[in-house]
N, C-alpha and C. Protein backbone atom coordinates (compact mmCIF):
# COMPACT_ATOMS: atom_id res chain seq x y z
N UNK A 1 0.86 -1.18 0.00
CA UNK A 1 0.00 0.00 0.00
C UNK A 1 0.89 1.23 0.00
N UNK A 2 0.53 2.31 -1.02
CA UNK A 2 1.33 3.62 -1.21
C UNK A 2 0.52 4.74 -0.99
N UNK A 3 0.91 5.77 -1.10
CA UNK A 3 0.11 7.22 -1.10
C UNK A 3 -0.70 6.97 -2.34
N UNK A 4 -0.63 6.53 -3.41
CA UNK A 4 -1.29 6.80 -4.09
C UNK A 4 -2.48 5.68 -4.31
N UNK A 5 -2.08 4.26 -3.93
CA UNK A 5 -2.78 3.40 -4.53
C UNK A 5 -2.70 2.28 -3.61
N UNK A 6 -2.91 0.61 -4.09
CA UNK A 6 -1.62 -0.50 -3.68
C UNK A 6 -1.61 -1.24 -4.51
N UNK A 7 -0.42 -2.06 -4.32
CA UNK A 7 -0.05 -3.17 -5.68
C UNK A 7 -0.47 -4.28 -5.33
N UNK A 8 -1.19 -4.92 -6.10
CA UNK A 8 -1.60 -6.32 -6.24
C UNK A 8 -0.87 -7.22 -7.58
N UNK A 9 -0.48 -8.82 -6.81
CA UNK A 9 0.23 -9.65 -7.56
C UNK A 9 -0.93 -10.12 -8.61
N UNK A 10 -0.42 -9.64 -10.38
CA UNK A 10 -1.49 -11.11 -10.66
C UNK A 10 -1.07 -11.59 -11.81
N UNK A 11 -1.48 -12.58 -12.71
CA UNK A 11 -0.90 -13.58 -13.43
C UNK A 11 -1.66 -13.43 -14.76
N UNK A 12 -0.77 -13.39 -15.78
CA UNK A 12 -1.43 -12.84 -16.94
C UNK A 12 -2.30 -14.83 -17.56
N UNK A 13 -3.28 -14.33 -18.13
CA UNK A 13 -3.62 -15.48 -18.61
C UNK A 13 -2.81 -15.94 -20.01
N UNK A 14 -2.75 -15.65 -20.49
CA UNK A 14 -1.71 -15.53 -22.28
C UNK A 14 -0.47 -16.54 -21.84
N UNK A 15 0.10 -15.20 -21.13
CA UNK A 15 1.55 -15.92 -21.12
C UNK A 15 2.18 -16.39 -19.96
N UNK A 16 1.18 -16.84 -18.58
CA UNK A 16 1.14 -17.07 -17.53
C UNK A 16 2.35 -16.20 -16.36
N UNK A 17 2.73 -15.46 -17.04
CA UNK A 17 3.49 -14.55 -16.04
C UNK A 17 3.06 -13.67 -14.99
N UNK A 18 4.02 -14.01 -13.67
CA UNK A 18 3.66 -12.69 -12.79
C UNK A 18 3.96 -11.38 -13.09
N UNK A 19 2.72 -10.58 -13.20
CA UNK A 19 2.89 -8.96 -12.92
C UNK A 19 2.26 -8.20 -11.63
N UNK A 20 3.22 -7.22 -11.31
CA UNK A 20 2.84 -6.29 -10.25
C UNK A 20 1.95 -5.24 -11.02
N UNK A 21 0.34 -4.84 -10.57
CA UNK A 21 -0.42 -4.09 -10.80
C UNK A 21 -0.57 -2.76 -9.67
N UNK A 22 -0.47 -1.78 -10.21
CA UNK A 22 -0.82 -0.95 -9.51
C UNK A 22 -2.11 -0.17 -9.49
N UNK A 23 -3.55 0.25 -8.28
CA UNK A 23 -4.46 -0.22 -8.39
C UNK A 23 -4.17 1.65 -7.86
N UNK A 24 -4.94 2.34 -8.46
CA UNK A 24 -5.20 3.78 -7.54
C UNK A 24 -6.81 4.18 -8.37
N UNK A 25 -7.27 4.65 -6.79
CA UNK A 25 -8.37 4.87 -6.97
C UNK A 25 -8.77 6.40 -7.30
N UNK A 26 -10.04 6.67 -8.20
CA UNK A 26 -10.17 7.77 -8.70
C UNK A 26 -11.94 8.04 -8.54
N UNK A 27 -11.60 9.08 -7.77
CA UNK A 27 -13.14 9.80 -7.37
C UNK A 27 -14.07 10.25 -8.24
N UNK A 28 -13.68 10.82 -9.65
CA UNK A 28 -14.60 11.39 -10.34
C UNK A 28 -14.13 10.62 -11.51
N UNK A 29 -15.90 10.20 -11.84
CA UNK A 29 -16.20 8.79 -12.83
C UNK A 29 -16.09 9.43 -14.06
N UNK A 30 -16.28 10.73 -14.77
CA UNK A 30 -16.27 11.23 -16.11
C UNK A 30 -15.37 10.72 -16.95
N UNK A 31 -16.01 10.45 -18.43
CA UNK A 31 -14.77 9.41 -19.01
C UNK A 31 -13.80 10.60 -19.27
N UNK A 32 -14.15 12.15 -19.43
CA UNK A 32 -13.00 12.44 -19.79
C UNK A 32 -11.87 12.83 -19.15
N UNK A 33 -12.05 12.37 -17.64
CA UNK A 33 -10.88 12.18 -16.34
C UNK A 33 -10.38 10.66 -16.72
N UNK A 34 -10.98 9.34 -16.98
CA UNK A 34 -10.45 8.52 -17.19
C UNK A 34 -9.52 8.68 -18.71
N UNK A 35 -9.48 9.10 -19.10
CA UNK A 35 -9.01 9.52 -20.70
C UNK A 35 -7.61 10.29 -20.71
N UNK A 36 -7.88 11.08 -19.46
CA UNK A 36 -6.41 11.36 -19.15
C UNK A 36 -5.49 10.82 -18.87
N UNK A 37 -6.20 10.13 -17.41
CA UNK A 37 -5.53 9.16 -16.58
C UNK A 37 -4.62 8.09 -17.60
N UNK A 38 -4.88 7.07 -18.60
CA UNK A 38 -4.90 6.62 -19.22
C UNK A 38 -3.80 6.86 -20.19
């Protein structure tokens, strides 16, 4: 867990590898805040 977010372990289905995801949460749902983010 960080200031901004936390990382969760997870496993790609394709090519069965572990990746670290980083998960931060965002208050305002408008796609054109997600569009930035992005």
């Amino acid at each position: 867990r960080g200031a901004f977010g936390h990382v969760v372990l997870c496993r790609n289905k394709l090519d069965g590898r572990q990746y670290a995801v980083k998960r931060i949460p965002v208050k305002d749902k408008r796609p054109s805040v997600n569009d930035k983010i992005l």
